[in-house]
PDB file of N, CA and C in Angstrom:
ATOM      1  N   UNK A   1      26.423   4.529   3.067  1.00  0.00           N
ATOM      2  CA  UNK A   1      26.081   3.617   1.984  1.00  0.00           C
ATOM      3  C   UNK A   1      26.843   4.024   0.736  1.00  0.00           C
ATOM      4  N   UNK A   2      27.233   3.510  -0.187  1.00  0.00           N
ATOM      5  CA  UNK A   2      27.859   3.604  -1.030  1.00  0.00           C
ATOM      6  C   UNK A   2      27.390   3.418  -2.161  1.00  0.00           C
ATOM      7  N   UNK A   3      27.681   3.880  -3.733  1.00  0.00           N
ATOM      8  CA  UNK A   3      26.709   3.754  -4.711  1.00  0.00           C
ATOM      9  C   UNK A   3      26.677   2.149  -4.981  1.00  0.00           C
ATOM     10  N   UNK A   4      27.935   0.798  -5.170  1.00  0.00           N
ATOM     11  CA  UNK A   4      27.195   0.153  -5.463  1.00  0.00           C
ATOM     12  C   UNK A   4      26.020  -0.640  -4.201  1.00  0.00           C
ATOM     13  N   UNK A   5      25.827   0.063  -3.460  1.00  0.00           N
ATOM     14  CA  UNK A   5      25.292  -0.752  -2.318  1.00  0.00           C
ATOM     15  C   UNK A   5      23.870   0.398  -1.514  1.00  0.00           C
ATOM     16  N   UNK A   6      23.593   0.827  -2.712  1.00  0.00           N
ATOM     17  CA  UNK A   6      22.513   2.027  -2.485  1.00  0.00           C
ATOM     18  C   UNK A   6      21.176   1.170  -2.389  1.00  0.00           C
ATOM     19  N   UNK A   7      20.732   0.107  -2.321  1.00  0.00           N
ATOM     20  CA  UNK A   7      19.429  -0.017  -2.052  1.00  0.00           C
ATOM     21  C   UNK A   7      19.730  -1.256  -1.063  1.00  0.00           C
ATOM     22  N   UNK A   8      18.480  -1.970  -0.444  1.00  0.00           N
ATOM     23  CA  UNK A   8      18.439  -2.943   0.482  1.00  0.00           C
ATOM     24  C   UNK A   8      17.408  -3.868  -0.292  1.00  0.00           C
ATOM     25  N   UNK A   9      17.332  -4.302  -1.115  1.00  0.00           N
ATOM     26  CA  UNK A   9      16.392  -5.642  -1.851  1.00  0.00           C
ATOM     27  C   UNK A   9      17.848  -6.716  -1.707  1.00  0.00           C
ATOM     28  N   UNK A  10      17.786  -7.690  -1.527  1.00  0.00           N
ATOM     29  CA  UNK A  10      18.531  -9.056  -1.383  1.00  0.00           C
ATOM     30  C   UNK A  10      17.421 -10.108  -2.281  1.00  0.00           C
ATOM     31  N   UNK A  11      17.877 -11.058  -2.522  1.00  0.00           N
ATOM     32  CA  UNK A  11      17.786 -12.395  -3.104  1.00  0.00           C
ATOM     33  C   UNK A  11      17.922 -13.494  -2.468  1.00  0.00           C
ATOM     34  N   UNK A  12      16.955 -13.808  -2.262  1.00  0.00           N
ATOM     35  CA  UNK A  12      17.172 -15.260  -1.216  1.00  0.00           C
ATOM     36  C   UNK A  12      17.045 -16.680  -2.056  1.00  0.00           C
ATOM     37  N   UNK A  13      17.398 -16.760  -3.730  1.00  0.00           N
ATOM     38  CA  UNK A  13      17.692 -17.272  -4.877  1.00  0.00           C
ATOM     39  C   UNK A  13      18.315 -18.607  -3.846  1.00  0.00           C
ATOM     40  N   UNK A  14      19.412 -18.591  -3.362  1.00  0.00           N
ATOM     41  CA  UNK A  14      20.303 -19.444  -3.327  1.00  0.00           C
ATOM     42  C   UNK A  14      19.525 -20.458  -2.403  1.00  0.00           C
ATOM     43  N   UNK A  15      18.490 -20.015  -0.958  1.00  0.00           N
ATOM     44  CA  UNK A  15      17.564 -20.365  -0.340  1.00  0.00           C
ATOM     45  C   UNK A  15      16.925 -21.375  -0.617  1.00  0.00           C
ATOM     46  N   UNK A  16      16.463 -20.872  -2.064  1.00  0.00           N
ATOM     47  CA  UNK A  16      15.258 -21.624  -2.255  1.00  0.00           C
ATOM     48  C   UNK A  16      15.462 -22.612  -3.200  1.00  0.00           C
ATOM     49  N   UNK A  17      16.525 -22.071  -3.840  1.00  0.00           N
ATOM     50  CA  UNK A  17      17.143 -23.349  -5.007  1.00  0.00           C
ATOM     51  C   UNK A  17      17.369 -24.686  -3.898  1.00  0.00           C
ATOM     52  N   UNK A  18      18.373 -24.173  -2.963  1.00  0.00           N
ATOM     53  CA  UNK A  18      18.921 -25.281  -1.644  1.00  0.00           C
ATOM     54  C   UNK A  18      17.186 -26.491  -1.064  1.00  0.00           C
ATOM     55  N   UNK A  19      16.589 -25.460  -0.858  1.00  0.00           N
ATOM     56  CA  UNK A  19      15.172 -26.008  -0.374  1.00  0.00           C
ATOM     57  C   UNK A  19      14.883 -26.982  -1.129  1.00  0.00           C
ATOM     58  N   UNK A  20      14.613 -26.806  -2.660  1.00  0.00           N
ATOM     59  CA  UNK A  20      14.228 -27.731  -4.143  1.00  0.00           C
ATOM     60  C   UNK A  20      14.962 -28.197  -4.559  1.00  0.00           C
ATOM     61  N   UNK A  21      16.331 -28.627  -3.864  1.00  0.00           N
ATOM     62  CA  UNK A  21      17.195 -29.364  -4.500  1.00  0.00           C
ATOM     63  C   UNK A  21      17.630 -29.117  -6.356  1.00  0.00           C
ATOM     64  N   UNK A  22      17.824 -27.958  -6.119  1.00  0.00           N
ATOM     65  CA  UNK A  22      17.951 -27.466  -7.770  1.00  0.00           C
ATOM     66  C   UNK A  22      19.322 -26.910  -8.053  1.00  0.00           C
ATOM     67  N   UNK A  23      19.593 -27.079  -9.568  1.00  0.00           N
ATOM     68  CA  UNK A  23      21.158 -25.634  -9.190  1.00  0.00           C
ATOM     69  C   UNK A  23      20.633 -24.744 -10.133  1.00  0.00           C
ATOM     70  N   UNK A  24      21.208 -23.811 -10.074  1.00  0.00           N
ATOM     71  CA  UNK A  24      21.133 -22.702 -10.797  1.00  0.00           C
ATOM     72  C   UNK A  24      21.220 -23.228 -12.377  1.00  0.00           C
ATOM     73  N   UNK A  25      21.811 -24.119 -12.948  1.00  0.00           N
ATOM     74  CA  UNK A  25      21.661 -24.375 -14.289  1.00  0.00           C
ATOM     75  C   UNK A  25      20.639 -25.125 -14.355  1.00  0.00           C
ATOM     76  N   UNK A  26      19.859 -25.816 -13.192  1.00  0.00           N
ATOM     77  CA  UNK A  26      19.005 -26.640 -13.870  1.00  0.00           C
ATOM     78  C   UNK A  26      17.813 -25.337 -13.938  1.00  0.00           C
ATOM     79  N   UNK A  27      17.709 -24.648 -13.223  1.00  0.00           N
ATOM     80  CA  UNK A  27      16.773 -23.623 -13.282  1.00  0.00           C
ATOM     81  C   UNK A  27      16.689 -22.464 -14.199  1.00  0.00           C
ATOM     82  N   UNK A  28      18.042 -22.469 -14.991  1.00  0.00           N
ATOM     83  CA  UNK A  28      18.441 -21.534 -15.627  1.00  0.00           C
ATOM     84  C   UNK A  28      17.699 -21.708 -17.257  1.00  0.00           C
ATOM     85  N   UNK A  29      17.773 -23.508 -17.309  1.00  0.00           N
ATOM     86  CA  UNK A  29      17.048 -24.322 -18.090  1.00  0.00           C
ATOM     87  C   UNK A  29      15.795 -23.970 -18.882  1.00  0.00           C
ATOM     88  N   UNK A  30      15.567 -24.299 -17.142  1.00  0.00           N
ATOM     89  CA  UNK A  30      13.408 -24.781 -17.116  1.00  0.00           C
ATOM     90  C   UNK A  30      13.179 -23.435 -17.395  1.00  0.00           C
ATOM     91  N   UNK A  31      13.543 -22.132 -16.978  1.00  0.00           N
ATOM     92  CA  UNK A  31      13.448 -20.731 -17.125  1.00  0.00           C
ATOM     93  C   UNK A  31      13.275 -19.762 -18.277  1.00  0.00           C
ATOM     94  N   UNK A  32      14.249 -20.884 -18.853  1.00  0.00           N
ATOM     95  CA  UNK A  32      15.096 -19.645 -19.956  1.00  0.00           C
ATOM     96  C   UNK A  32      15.433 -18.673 -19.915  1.00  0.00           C
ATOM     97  N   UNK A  33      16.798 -18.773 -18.842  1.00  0.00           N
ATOM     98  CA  UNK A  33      17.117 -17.149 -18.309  1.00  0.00           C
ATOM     99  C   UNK A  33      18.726 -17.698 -18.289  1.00  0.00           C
ATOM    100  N   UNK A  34      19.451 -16.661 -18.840  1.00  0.00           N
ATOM    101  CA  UNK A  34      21.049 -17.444 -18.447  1.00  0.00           C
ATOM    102  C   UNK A  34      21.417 -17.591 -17.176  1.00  0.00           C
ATOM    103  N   UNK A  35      22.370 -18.489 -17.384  1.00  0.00           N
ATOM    104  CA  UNK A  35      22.990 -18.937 -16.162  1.00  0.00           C
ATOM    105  C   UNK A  35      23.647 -17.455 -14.954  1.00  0.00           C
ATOM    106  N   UNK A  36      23.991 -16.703 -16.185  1.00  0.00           N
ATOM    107  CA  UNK A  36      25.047 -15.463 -15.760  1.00  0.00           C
ATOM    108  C   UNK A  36      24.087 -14.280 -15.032  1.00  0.00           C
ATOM    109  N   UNK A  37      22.887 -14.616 -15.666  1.00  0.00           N
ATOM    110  CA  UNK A  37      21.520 -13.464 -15.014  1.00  0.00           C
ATOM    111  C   UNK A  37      21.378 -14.230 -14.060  1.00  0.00           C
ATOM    112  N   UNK A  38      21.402 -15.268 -13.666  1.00  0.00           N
ATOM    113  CA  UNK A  38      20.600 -15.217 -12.499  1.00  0.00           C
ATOM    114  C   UNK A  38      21.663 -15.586 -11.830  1.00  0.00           C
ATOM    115  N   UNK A  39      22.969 -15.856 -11.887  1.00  0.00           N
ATOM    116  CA  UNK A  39      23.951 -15.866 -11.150  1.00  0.00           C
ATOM    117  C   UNK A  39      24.508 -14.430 -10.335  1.00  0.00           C
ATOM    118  N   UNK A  40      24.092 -13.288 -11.556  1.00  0.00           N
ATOM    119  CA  UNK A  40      23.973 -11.892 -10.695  1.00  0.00           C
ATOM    120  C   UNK A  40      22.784 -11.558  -9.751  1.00  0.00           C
ATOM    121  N   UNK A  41      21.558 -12.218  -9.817  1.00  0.00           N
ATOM    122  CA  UNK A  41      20.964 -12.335  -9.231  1.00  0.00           C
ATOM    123  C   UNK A  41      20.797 -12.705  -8.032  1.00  0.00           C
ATOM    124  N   UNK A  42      21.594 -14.250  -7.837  1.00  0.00           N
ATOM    125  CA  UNK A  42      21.564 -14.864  -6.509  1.00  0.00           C
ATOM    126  C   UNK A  42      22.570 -14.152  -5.815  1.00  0.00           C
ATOM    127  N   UNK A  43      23.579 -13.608  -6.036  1.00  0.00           N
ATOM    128  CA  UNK A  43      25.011 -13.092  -5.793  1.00  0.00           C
ATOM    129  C   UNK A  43      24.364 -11.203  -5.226  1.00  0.00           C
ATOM    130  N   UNK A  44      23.356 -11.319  -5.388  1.00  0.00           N
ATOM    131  CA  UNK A  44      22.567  -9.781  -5.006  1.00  0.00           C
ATOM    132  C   UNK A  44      23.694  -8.639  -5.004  1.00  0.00           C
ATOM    133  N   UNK A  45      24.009  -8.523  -7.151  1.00  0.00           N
ATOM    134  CA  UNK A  45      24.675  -7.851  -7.861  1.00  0.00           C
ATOM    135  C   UNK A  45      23.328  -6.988  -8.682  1.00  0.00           C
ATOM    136  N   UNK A  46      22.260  -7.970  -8.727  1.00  0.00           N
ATOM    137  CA  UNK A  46      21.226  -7.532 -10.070  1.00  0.00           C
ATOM    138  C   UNK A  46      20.936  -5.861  -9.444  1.00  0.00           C
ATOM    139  N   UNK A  47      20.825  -4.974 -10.418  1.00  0.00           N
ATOM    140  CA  UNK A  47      20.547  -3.191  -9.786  1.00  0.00           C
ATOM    141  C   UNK A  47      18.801  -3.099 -10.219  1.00  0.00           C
ATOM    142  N   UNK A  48      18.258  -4.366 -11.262  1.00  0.00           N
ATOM    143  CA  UNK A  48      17.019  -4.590 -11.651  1.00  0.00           C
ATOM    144  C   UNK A  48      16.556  -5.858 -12.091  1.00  0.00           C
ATOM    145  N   UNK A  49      14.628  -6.164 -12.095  1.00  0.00           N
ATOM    146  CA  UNK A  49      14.930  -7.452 -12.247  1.00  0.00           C
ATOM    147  C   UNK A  49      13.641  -6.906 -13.339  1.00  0.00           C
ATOM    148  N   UNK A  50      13.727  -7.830 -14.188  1.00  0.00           N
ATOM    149  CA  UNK A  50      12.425  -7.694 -15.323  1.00  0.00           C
ATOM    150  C   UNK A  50      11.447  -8.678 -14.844  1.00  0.00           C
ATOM    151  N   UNK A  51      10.163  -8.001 -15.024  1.00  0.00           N
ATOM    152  CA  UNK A  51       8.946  -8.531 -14.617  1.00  0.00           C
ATOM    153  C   UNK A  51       8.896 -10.069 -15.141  1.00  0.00           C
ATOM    154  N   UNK A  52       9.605 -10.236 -16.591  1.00  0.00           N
ATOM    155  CA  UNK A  52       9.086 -11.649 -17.245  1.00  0.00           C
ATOM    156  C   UNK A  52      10.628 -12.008 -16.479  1.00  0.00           C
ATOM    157  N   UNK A  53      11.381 -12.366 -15.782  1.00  0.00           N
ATOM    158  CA  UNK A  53      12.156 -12.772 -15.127  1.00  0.00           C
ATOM    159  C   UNK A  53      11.680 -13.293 -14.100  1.00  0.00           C
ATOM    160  N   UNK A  54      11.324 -12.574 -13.312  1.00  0.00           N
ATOM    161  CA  UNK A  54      10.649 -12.470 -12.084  1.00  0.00           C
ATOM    162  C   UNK A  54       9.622 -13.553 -12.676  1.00  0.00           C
ATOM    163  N   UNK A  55       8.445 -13.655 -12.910  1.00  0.00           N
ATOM    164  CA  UNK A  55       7.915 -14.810 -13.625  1.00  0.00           C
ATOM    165  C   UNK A  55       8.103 -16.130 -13.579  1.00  0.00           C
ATOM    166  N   UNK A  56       9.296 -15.937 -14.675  1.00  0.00           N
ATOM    167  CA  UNK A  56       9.696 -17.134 -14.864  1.00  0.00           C
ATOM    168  C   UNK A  56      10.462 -17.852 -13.860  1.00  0.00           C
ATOM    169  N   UNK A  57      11.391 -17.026 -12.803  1.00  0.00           N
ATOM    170  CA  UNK A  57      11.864 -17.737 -11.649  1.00  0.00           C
ATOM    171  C   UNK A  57      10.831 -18.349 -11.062  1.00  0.00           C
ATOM    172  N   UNK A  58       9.814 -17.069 -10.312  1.00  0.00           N
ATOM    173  CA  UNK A  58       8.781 -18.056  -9.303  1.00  0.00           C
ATOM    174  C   UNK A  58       8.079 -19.078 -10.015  1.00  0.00           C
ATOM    175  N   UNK A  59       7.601 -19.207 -11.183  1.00  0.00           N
ATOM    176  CA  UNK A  59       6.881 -20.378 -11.857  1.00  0.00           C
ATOM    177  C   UNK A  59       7.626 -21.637 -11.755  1.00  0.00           C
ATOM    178  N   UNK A  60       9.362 -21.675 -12.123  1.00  0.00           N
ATOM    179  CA  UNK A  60       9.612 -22.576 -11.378  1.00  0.00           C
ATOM    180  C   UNK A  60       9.668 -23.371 -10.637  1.00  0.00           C
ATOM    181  N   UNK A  61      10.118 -21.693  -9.985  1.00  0.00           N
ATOM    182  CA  UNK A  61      10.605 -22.641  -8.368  1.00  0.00           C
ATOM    183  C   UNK A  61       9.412 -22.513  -7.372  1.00  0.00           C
ATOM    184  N   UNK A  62       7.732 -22.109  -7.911  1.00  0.00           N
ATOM    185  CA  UNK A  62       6.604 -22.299  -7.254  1.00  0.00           C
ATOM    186  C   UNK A  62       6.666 -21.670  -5.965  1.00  0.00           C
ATOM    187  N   UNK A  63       7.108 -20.407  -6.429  1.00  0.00           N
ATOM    188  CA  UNK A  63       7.540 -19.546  -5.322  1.00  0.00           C
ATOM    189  C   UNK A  63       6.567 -18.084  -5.884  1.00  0.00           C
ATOM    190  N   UNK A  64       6.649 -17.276  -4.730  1.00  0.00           N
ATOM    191  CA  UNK A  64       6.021 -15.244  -5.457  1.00  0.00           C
ATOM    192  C   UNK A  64       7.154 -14.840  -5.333  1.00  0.00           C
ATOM    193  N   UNK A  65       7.103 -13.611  -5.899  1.00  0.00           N
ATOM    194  CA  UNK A  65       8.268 -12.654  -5.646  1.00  0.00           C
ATOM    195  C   UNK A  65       8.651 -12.326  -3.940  1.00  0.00           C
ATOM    196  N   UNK A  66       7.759 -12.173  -3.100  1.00  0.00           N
ATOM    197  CA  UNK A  66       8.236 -12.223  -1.509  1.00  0.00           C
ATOM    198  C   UNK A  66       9.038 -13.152  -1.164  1.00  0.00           C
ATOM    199  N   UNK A  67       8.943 -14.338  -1.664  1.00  0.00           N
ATOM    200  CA  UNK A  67       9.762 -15.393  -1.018  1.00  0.00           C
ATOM    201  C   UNK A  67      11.239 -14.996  -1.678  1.00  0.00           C
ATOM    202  N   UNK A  68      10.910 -14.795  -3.272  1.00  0.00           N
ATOM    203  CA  UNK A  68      12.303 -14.351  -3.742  1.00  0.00           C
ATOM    204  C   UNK A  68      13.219 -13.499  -3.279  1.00  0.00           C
ATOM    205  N   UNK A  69      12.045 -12.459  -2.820  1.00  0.00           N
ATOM    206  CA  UNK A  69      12.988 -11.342  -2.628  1.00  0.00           C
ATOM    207  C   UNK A  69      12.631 -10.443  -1.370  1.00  0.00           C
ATOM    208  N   UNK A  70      13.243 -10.001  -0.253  1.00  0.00           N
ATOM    209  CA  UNK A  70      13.377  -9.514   0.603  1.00  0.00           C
ATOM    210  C   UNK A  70      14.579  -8.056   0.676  1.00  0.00           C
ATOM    211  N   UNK A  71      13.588  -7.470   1.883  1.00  0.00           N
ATOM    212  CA  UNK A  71      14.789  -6.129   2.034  1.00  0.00           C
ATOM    213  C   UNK A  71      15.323  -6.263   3.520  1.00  0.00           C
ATOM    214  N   UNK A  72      16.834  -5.608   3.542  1.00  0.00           N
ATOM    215  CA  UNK A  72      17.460  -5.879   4.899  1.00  0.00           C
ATOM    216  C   UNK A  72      16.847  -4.676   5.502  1.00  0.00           C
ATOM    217  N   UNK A  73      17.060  -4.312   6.830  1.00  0.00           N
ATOM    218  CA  UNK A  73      16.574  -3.190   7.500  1.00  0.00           C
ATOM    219  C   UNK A  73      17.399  -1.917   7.522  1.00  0.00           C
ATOM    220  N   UNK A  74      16.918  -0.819   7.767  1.00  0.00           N
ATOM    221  CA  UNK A  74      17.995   0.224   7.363  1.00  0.00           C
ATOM    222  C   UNK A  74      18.655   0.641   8.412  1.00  0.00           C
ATOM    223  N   UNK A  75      19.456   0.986   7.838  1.00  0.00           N
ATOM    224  CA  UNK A  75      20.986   1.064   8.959  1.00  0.00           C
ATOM    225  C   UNK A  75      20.398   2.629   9.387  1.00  0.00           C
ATOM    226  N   UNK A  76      20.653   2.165  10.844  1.00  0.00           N
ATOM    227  CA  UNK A  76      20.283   2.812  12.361  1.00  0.00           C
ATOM    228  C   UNK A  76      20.961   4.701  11.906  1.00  0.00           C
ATOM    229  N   UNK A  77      20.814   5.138  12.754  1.00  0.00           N
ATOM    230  CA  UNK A  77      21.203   7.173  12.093  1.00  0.00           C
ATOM    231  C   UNK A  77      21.021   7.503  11.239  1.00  0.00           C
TER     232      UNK A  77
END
């Protein structure tokens, strides 16, 4: 594993926007979160997410943080 790729949390952002027929600016909007945060976000660049972030995505998009966010499984040895 490598440092930028030291944890396993993913973003399934792009998922659920696709599901709600939304884009990232319209959500970026209703949110009040920039376009560029949550573009590092969906792009599963973010190294942290702030609680009132987190928030304001799922209130949106009428989602919890589980749906948002998932971990991959850890690599085998």
């Amino acid at each position: 594993m490598t440092a930028d790729d030291d944890h396993r949390v993913v973003c399934r952002l792009d998922r659920l926007l696709a599901e709600r027929g939304m884009t990232l600016v319209e959500l970026a909007e209703r949110a009040g979160i920039t376009v560029a945060n949550l573009s590092v976000l969906k792009n599963d660049r973010a190294r942290a997410i702030r609680f009132t972030t987190l928030t304001a995505v799922c209130d949106v998009l009428a989602c919890t943080p589980g749906d948002l966010l998932g971990i991959r499984p850890a690599p085998e040895g």
